[in-house]
N, C-alpha and C. Protein backbone atom coordinates (compact mmCIF):
# COMPACT_ATOMS: atom_id res chain seq x y z
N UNK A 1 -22.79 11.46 8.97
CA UNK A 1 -22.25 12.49 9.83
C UNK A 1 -23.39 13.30 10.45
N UNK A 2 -23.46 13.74 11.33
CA UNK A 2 -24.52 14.47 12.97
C UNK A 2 -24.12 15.99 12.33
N UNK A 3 -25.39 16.29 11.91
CA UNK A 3 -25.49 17.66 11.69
C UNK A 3 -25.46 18.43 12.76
N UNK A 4 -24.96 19.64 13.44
CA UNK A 4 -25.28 20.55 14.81
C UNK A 4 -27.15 21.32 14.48
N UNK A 5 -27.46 20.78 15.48
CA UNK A 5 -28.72 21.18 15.31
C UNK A 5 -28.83 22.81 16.24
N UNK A 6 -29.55 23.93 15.34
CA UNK A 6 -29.71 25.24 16.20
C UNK A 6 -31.05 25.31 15.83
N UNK A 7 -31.71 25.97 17.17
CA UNK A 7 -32.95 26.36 17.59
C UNK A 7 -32.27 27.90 17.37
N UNK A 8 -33.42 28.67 16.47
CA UNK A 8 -33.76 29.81 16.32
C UNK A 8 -34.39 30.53 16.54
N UNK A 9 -34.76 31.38 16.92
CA UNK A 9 -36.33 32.19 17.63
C UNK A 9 -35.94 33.35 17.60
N UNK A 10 -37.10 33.83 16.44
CA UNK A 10 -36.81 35.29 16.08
C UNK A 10 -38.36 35.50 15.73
N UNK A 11 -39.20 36.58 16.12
CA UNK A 11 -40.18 37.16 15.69
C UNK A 11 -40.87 37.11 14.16
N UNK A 12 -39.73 38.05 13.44
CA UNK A 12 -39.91 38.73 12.58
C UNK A 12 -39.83 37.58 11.27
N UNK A 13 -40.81 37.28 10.90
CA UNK A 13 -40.94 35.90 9.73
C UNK A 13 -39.54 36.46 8.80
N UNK A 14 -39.21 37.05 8.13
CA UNK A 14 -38.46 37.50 6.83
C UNK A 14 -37.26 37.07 7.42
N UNK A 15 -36.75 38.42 8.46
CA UNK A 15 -35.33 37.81 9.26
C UNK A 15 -35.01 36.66 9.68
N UNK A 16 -36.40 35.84 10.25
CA UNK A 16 -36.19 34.05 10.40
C UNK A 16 -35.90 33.48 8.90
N UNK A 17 -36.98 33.78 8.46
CA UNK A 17 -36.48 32.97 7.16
C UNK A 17 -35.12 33.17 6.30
N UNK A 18 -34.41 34.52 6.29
CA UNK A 18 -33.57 34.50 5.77
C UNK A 18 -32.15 33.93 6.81
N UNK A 19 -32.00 34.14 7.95
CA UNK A 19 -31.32 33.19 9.01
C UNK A 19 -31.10 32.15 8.37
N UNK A 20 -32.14 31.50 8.51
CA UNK A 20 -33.01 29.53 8.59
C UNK A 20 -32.59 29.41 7.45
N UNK A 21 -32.58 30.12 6.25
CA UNK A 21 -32.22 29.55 4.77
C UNK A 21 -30.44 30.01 4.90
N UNK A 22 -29.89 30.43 5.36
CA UNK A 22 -28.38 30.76 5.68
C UNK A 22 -27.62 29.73 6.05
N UNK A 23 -28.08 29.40 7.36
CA UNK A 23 -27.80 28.22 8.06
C UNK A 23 -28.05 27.16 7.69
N UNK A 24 -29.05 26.78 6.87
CA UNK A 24 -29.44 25.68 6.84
C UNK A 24 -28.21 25.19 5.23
N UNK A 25 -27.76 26.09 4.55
CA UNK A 25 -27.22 26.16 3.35
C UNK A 25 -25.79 25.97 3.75
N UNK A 26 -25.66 26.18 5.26
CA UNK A 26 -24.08 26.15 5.84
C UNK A 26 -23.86 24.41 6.47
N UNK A 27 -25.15 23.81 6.59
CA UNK A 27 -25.08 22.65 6.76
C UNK A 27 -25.54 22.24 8.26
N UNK A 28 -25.97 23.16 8.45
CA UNK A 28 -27.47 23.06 9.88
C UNK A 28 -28.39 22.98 10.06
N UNK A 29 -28.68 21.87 10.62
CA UNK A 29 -30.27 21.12 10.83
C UNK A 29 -30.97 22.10 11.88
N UNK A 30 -31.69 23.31 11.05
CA UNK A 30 -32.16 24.62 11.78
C UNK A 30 -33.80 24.12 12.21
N UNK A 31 -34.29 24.33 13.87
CA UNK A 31 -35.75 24.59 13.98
C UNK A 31 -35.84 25.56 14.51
N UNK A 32 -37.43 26.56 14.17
CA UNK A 32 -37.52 27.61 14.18
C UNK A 32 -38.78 28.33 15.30
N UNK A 33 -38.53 28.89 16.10
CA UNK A 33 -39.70 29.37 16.98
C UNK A 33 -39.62 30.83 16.87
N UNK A 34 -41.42 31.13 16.93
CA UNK A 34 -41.30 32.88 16.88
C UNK A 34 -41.49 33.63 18.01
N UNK A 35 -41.27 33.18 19.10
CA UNK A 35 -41.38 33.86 20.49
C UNK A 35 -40.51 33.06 21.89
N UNK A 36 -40.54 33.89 22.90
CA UNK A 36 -40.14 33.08 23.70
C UNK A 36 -40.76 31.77 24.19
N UNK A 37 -41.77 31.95 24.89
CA UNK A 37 -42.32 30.57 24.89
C UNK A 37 -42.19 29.30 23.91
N UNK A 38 -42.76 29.71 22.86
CA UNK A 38 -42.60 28.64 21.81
C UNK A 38 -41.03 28.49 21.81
N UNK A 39 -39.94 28.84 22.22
CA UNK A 39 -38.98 28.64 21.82
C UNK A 39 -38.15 27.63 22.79
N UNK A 40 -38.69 28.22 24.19
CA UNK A 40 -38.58 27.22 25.81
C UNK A 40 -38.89 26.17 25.34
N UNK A 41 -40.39 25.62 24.59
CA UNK A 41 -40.96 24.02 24.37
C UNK A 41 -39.78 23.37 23.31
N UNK A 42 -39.30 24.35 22.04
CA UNK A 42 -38.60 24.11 21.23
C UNK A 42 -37.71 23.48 21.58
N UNK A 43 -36.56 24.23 22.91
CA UNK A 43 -35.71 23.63 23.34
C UNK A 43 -35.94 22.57 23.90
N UNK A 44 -37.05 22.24 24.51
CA UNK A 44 -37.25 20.96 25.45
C UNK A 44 -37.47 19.82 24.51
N UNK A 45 -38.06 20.34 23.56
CA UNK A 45 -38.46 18.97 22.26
C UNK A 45 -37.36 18.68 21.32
N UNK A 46 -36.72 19.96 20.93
CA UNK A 46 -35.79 19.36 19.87
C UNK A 46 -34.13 19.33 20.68
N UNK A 47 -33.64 19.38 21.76
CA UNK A 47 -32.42 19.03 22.51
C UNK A 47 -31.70 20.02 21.27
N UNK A 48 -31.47 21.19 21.10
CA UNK A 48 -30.80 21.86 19.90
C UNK A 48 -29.35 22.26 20.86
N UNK A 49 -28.31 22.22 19.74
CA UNK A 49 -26.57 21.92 20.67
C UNK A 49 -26.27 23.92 20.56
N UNK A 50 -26.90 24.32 19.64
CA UNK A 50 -26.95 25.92 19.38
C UNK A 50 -28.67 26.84 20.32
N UNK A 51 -28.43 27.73 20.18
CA UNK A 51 -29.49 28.92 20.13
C UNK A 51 -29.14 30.03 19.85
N UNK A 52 -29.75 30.11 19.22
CA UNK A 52 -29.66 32.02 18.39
C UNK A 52 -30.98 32.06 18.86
N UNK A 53 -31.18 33.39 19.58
CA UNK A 53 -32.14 34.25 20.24
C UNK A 53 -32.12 35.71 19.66
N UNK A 54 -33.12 35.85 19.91
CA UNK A 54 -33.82 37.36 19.43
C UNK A 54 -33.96 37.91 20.90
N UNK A 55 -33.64 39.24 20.96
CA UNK A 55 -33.71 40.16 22.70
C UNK A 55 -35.32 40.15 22.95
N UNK A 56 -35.61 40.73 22.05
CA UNK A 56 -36.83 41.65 22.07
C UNK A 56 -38.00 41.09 21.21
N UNK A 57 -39.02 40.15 22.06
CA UNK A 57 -40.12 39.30 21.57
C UNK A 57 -40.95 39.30 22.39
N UNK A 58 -42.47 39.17 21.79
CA UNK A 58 -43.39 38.97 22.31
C UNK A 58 -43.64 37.66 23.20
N UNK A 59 -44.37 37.94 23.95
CA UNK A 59 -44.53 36.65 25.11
C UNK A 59 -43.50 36.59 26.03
N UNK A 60 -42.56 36.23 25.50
CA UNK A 60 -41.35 36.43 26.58
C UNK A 60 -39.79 36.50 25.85
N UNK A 61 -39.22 37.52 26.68
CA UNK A 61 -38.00 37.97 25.84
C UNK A 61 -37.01 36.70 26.23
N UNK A 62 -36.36 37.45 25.02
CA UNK A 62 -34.77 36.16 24.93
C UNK A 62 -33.95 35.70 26.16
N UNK A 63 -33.95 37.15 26.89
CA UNK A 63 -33.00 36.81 27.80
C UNK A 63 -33.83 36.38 29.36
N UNK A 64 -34.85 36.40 29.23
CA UNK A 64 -36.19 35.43 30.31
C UNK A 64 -35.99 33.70 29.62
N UNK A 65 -35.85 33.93 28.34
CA UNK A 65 -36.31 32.14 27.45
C UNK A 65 -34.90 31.79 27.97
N UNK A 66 -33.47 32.07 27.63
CA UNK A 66 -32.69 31.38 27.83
C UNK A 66 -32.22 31.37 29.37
N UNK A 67 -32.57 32.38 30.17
CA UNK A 67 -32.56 32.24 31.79
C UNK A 67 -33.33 30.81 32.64
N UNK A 68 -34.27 30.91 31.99
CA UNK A 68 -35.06 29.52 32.08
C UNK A 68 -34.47 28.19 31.36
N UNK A 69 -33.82 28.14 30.42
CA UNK A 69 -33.11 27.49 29.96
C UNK A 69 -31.98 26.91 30.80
């Protein structure tokens, strides 16, 4: 069975990690980026069917990463 894969991108290591260990325990094949940019390549490399975004990040905010998206 095809796990739903979500791309995550959140700054703050603790709040990612506790997300990423949430989700991943709910039965989601979670990858994880800590900014906008890294999170644009994320999407382009891992085709993720979710995104959970963070507003407010360095490099480039959430709502610039998923506009480009």
């Amino acid at each position: 069975m095809r796990k739903d894969k979500i791309l995550l991108v959140e700054d703050d290591s603790t709040l990612s990690f506790i997300v990423e260990d949430a989700l991943t325990r709910e039965g989601f094949d979670v990858v994880c980026a800590s900014n906008g940019e890294s999170g644009l390549k994320m999407f382009q490399e891992s085709n993720p069917d979710i995104v959970v975004a963070d507003v407010m990040m360095p490099r480039m905010d959430g709502f610039e990463m998923v506009r480009l998206i």
